[in-house]
C-alpha atoms as a PDB file:
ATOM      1  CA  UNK A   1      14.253   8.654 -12.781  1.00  0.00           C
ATOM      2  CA  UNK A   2      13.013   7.327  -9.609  1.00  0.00           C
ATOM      3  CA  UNK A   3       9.381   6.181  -9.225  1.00  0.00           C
ATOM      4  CA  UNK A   4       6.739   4.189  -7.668  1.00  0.00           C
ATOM      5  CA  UNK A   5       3.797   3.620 -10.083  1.00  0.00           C
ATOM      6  CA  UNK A   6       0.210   2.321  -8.107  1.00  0.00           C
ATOM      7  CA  UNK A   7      -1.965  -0.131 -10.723  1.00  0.00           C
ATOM      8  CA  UNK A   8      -5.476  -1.794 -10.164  1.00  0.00           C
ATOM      9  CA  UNK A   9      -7.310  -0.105  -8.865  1.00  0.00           C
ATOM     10  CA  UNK A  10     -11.191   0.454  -9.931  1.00  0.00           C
ATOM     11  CA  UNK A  11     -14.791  -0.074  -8.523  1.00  0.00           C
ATOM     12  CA  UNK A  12     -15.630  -3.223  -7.187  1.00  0.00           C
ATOM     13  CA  UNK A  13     -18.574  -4.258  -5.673  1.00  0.00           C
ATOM     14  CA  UNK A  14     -18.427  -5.200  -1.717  1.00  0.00           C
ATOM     15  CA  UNK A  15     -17.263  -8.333  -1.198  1.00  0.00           C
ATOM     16  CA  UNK A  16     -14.747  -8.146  -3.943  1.00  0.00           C
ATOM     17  CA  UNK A  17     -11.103  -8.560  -4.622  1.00  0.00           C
ATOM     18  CA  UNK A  18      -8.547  -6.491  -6.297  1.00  0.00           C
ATOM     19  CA  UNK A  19      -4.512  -6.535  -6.569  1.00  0.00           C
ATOM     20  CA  UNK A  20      -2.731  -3.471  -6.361  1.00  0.00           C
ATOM     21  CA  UNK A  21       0.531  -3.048  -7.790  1.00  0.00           C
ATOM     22  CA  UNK A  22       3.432  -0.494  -6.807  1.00  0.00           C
ATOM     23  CA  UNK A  23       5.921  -0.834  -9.712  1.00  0.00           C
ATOM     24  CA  UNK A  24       9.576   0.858  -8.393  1.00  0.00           C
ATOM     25  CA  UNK A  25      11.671   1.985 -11.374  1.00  0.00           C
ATOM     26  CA  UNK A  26      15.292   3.797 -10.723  1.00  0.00           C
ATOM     27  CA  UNK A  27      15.554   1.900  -7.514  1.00  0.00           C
ATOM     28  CA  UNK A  28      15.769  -1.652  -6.399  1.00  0.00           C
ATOM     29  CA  UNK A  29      12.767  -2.222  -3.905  1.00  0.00           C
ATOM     30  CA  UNK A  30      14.801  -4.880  -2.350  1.00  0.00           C
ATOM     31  CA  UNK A  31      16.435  -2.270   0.032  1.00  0.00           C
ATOM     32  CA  UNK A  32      13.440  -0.659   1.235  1.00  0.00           C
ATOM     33  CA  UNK A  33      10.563  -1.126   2.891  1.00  0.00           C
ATOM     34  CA  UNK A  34       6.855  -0.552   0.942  1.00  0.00           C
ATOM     35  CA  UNK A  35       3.742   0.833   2.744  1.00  0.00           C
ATOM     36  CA  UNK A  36       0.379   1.421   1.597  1.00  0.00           C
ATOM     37  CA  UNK A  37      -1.696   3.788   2.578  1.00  0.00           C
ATOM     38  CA  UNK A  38      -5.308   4.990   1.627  1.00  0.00           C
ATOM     39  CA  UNK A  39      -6.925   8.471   2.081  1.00  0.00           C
ATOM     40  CA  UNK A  40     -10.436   8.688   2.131  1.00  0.00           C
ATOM     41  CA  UNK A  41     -12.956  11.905   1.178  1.00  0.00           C
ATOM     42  CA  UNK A  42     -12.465  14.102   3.413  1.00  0.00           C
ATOM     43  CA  UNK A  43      -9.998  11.683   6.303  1.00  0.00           C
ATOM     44  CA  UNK A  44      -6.842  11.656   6.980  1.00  0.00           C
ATOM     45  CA  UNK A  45      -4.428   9.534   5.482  1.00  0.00           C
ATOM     46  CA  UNK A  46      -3.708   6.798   7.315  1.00  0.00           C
ATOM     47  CA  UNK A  47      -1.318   3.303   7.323  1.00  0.00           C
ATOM     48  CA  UNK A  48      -3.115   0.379   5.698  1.00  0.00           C
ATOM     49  CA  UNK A  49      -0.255  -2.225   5.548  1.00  0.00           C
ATOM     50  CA  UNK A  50       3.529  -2.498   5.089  1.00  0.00           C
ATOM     51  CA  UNK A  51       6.309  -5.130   4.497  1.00  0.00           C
ATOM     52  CA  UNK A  52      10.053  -4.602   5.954  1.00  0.00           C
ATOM     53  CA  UNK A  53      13.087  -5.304   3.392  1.00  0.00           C
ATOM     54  CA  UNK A  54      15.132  -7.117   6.279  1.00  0.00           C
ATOM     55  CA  UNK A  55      12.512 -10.434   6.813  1.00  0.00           C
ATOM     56  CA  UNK A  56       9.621  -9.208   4.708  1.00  0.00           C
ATOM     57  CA  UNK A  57       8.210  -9.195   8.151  1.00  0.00           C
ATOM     58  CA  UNK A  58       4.360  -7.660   7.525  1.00  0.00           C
ATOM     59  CA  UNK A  59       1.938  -5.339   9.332  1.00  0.00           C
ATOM     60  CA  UNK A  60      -1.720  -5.130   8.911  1.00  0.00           C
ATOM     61  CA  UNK A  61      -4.068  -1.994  10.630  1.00  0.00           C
ATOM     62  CA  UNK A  62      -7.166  -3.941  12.353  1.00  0.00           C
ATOM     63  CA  UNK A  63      -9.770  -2.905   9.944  1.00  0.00           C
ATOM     64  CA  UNK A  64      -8.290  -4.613   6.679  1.00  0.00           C
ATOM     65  CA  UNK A  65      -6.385  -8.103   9.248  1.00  0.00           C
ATOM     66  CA  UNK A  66      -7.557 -10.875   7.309  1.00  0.00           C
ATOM     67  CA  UNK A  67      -8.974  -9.608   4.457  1.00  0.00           C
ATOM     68  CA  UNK A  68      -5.529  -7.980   2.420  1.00  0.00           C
ATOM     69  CA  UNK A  69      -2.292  -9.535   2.052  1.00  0.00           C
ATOM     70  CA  UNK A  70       0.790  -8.045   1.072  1.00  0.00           C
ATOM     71  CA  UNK A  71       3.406  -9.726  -0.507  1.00  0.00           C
ATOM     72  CA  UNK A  72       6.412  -8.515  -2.741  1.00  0.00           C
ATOM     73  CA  UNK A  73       8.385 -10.130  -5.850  1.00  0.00           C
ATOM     74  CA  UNK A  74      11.669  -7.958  -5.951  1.00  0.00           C
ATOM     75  CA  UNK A  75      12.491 -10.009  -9.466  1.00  0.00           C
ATOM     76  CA  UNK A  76       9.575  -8.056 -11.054  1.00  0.00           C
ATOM     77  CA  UNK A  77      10.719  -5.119  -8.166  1.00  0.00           C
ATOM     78  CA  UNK A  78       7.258  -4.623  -7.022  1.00  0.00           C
ATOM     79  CA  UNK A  79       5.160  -4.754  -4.424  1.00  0.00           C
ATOM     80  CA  UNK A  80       1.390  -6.206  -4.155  1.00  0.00           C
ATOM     81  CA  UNK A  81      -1.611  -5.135  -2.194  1.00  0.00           C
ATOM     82  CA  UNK A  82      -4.053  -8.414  -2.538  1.00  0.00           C
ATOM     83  CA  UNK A  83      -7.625  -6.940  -1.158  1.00  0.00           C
ATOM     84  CA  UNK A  84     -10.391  -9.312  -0.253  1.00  0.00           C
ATOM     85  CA  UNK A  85     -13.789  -8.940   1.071  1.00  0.00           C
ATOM     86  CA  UNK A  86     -14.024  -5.409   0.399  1.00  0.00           C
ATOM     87  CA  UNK A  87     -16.002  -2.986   2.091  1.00  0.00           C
ATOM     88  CA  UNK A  88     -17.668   0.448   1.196  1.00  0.00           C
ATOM     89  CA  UNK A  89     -15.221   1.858   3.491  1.00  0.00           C
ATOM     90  CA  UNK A  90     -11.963   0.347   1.797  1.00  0.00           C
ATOM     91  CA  UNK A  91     -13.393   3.440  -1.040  1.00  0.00           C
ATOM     92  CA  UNK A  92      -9.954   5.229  -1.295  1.00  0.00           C
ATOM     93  CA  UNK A  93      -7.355   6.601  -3.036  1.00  0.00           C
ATOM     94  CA  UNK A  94      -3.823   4.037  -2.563  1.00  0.00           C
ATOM     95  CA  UNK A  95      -0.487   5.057  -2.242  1.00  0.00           C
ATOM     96  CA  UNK A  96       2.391   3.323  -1.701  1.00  0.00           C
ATOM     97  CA  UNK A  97       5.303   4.293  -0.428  1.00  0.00           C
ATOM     98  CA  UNK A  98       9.326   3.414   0.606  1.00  0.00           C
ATOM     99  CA  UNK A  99      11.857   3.939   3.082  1.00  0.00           C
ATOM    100  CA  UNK A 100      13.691   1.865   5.375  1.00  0.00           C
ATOM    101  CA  UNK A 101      12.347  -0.539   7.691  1.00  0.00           C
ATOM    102  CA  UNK A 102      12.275   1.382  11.023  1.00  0.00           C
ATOM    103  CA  UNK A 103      10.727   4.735   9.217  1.00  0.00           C
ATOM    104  CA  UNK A 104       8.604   3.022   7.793  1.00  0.00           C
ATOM    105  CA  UNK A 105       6.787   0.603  10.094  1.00  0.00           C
ATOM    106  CA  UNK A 106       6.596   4.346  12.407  1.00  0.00           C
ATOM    107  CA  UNK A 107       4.847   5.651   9.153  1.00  0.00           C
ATOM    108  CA  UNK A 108       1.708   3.210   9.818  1.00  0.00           C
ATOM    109  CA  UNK A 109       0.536   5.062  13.118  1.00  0.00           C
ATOM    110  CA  UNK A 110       1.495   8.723  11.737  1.00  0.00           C
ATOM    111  CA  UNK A 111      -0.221   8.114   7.839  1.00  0.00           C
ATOM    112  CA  UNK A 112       3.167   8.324   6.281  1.00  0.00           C
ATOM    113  CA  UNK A 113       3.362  12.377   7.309  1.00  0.00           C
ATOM    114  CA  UNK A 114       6.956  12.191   7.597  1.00  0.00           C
ATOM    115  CA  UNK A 115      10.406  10.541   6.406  1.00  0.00           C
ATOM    116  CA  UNK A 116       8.961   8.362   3.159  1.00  0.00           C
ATOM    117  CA  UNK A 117      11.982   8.242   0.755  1.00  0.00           C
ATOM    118  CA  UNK A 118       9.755   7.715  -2.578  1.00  0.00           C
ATOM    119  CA  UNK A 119       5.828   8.331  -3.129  1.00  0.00           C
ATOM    120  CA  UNK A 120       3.308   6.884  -5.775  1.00  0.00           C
ATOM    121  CA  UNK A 121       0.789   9.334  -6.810  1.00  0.00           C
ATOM    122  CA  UNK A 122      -2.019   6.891  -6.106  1.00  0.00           C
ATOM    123  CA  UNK A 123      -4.584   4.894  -7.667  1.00  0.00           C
ATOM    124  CA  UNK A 124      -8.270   4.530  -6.847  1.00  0.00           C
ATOM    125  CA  UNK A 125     -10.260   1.997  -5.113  1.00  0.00           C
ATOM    126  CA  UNK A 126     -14.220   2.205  -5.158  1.00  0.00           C
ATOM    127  CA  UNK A 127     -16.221  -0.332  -3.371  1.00  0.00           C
ATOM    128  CA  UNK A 128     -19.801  -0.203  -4.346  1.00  0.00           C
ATOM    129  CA  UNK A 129     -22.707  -1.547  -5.516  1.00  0.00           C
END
């Protein structure tokens, strides 16, 4: 069965740091490209970060540059969201999310509306104090 699986999330209080996981199973991640994404209360979903299969080359929207990293270990065939310096408005639910390179580095500006292969169901991320 094919799945992505999201892990650590949790509250945190700002200025924190949590590692998310996306665990693939039924699929080598190798061949595809991951994205995270986040959906606020009430927003839109939109592109937080994303790393290509080809070069692991990496994207980062403006408001999280600096602060997350995202990194992959396709031995353990997962993907990892680093977070630092978190903010009340990191508060989220996170999903990750694969496809191939070009779909999915077009997913960051659309919120992953269209053309993701595989889906998480998410995992939640609550920065406050």
């Amino acid at each position: 069965q094919v799945q992505l699986v999201e892990s650590g999330g949790g509250l945190v209080q700002p200025g924190g740091s949590l590692r998310l996981s996306c665990a693939a199973s039924g699929f080598t991640l190798d061949y595809y490209a991951i994205g995270w994404f986040r959906q606020a209360p009430e927003k839109e979903r939109e592109g937080v970060s994303c790393i290509s299969s080809s070069d692991d080359t990496t994207y980062y929207t403006n408001s999280v540059k600096g602060r997350f990293t995202i990194s992959r270990d396709n031995a353990k065939n997962t993907v990892y969201l680093q977070m630092n310096s978190l903010k009340p408005e990191d508060t989220a639910v996170y999903y990750c999310a694969a496809a191939d390179d070009i779909t999915t580095a077009q997913a960051m500006g659309s919120g992953g509306n269209s053309g993701m292969d595989y889906w998480g169901k998410g995992t939640l991320v609550t920065v406050s104090s």
